[in-house]
N, C-alpha and C. Protein backbone atom coordinates (compact mmCIF):
# COMPACT_ATOMS: atom_id res chain seq x y z
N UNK A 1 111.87 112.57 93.53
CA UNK A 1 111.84 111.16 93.82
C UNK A 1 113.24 110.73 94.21
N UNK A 2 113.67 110.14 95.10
CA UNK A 2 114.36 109.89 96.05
C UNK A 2 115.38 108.28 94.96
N UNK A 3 116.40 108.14 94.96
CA UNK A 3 116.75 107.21 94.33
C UNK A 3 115.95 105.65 94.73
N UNK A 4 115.94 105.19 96.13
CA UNK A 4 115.11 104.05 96.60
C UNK A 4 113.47 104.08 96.10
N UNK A 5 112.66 104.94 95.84
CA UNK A 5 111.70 105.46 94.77
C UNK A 5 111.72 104.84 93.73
N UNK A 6 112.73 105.27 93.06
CA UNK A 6 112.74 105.05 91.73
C UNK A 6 113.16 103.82 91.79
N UNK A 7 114.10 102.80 92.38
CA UNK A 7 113.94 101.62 92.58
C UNK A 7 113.27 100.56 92.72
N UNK A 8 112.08 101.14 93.28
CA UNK A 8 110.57 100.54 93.61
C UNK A 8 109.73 100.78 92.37
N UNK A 9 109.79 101.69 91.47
CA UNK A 9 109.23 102.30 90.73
C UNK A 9 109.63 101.15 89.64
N UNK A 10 110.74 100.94 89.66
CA UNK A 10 111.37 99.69 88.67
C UNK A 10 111.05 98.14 88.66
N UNK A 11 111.42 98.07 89.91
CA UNK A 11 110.68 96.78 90.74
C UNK A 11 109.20 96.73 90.47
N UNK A 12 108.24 97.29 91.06
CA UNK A 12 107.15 97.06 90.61
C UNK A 12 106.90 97.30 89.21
N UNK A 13 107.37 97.88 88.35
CA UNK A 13 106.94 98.22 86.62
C UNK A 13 107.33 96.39 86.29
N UNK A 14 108.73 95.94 86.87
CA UNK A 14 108.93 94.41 86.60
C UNK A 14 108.02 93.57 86.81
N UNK A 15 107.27 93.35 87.98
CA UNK A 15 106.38 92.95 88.34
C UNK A 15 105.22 92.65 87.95
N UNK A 16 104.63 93.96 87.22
CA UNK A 16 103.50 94.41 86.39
C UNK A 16 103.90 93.57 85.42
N UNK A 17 104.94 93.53 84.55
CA UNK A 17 105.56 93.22 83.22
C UNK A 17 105.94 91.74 83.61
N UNK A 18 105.79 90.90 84.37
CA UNK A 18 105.62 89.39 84.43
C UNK A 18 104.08 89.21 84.87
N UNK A 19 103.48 89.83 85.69
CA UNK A 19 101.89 89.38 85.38
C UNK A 19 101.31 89.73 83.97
N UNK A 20 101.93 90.53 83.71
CA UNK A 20 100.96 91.09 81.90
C UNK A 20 101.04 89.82 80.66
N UNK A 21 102.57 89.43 81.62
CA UNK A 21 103.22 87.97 80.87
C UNK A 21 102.36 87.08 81.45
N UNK A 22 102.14 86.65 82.20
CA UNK A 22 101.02 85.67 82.77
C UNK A 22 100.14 85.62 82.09
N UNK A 23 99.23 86.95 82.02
CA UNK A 23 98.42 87.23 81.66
C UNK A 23 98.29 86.73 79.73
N UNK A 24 99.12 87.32 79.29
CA UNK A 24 99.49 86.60 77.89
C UNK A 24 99.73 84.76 77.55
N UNK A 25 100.14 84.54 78.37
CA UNK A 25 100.03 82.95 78.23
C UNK A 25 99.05 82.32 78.77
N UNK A 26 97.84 82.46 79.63
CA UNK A 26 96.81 82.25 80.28
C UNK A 26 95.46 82.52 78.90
N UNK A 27 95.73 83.96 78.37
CA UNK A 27 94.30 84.39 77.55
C UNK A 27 95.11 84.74 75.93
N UNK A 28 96.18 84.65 76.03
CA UNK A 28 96.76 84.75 74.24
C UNK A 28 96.75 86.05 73.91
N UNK A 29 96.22 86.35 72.83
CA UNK A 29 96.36 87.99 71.99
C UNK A 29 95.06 88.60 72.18
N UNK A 30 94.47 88.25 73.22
CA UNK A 30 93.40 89.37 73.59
C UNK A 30 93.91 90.38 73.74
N UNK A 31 92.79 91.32 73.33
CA UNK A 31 92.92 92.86 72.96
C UNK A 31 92.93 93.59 74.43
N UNK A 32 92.37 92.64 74.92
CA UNK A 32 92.64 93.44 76.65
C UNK A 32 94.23 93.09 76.91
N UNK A 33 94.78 92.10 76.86
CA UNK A 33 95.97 91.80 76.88
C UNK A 33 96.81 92.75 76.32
N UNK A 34 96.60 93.13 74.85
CA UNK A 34 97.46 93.61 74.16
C UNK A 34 97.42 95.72 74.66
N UNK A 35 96.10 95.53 74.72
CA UNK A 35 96.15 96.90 75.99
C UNK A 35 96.94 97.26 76.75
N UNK A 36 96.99 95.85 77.73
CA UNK A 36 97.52 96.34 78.91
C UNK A 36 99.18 96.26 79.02
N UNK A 37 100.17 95.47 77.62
CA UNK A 37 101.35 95.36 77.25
C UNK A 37 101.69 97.19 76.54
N UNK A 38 100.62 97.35 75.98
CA UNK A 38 100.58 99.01 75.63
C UNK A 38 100.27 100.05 76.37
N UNK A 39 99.79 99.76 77.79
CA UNK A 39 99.61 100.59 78.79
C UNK A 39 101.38 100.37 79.58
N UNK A 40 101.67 99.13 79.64
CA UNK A 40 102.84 98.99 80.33
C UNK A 40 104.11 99.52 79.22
N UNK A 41 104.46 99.23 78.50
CA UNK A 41 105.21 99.89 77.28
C UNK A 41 105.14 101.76 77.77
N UNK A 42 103.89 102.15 77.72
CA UNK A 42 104.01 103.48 77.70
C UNK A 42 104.27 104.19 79.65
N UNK A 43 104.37 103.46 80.05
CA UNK A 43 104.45 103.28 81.58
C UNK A 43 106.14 102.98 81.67
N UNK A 44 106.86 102.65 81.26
CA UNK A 44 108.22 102.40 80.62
C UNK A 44 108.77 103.16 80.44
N UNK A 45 107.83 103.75 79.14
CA UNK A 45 108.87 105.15 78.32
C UNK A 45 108.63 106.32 79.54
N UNK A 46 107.43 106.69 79.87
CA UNK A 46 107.42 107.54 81.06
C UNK A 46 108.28 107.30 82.26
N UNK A 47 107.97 106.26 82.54
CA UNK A 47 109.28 106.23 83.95
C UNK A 47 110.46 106.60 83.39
N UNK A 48 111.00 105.98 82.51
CA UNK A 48 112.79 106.41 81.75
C UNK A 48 112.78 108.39 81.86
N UNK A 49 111.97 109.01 81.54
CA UNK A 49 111.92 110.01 80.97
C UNK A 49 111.83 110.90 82.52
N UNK A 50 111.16 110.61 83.69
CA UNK A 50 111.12 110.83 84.96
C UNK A 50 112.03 110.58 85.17
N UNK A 51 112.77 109.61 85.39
CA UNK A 51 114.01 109.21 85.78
C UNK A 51 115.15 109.86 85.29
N UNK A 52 115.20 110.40 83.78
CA UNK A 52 116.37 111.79 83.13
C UNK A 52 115.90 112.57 83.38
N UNK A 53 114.63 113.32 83.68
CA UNK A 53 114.50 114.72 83.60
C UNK A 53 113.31 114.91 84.50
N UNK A 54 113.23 114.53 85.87
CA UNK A 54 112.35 115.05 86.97
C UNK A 54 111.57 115.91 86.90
N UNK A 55 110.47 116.46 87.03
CA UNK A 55 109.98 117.96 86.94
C UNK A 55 110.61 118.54 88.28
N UNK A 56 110.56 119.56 88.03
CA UNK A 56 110.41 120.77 89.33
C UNK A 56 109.53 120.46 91.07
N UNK A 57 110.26 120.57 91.50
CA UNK A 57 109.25 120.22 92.91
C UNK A 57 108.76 121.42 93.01
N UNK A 58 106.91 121.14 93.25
CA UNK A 58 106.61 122.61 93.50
C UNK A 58 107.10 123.31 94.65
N UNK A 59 107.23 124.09 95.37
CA UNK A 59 107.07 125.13 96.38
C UNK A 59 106.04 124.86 97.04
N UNK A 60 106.47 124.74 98.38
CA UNK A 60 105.42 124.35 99.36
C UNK A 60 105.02 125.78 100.09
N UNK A 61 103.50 126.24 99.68
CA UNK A 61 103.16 127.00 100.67
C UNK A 61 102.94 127.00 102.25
N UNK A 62 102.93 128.31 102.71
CA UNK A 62 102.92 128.03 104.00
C UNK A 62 102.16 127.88 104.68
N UNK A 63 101.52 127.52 106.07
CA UNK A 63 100.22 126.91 106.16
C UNK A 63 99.69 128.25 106.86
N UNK A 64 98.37 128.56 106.77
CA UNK A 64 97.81 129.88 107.02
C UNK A 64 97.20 128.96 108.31
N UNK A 65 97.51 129.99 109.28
CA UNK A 65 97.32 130.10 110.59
C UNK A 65 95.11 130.71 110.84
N UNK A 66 94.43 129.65 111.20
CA UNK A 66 93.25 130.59 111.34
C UNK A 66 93.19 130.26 113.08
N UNK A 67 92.84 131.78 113.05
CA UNK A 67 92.08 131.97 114.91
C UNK A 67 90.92 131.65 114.72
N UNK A 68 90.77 131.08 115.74
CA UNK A 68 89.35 131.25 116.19
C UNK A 68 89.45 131.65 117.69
N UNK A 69 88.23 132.17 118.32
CA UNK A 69 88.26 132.77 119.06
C UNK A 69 87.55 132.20 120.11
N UNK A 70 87.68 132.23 121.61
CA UNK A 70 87.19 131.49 122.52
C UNK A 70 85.65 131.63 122.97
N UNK A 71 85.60 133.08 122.32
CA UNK A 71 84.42 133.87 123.15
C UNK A 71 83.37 133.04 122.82
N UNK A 72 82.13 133.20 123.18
CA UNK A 72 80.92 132.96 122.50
C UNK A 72 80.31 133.41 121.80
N UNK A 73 80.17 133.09 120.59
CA UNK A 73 79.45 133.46 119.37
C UNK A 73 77.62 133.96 119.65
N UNK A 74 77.45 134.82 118.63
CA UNK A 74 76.17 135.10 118.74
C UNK A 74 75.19 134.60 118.39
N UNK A 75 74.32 133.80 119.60
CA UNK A 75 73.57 132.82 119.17
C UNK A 75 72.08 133.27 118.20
N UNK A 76 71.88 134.17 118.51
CA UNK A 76 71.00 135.20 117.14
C UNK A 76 71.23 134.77 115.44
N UNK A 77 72.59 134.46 115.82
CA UNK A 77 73.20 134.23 113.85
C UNK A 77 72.56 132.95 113.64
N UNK A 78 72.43 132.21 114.66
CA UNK A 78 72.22 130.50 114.37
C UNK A 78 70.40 130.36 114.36
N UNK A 79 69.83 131.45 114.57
CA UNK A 79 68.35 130.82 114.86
C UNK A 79 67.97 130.42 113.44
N UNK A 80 66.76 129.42 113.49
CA UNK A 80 66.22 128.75 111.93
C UNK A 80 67.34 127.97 111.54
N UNK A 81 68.27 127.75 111.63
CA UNK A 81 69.43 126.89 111.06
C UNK A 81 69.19 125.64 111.09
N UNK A 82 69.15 124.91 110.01
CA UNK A 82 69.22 123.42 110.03
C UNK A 82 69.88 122.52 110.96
N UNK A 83 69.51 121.24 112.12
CA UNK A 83 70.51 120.73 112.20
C UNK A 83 70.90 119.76 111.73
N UNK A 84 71.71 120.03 110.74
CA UNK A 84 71.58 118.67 109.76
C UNK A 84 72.91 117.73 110.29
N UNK A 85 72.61 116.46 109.94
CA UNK A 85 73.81 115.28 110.52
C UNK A 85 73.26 115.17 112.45
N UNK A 86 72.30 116.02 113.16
CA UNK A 86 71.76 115.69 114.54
C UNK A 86 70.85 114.62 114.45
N UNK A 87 69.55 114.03 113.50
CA UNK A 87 69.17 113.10 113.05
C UNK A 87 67.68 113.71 113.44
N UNK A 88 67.88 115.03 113.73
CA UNK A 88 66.63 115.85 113.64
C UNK A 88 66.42 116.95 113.31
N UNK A 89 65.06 117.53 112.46
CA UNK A 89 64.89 118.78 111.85
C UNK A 89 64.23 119.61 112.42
N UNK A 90 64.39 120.57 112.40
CA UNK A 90 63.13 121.86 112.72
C UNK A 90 62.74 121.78 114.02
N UNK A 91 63.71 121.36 114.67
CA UNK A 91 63.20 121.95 116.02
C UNK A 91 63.69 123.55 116.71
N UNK A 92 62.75 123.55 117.81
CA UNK A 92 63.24 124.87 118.21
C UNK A 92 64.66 124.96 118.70
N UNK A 93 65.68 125.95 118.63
CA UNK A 93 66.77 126.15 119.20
C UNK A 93 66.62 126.93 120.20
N UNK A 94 67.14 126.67 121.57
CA UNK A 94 67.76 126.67 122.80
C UNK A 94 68.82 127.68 122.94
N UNK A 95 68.64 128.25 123.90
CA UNK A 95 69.60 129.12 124.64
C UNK A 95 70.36 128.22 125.41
């Protein structure tokens, strides 16, 4: 995470943490309230803890290359095959 990241990451947690305040003076000590001050609290301690000690960026694999091939396929493999998503079934297939 990029320092401007984690900036935003701050900014919006603030954000969250004045609507939750809204939210508390609007509906009082509802338990949904008091939830969501304990969802944000623990949303807090996690960001701090991201913010000292990052995990590991994984390793980006590399992207596997598939051929396909120009030729024409063997239309033998396809007979009886559903065409499903054509908006019709079971008809005969065509050469």
């Amino acid at each position: 995470m990029t320092r401007s990241e984690i900036a935003e990451l701050r900014y919006n947690v603030g954000q969250l943490r004045q609507s939750i305040g809204a939210l508390r003076s609007h509906y009082g000590d509802a338990n949904t309230v008091r939830r969501l001050e304990n969802d944000l609290e623990r949303l807090v301690i996690d960001a701090e803890e991201f913010e000292q000690s990052p995990p590991p960026v994984p390793a980006r694999r590399a992207q596997e290359t598939i051929y396909v091939p120009d030729s024409k396929s063997d239309e033998a493999a396809w007979m009886g095959a559903q065409d499903e998503g054509l908006g019709f079934h079971s008809r005969p297939r065509t050469k």
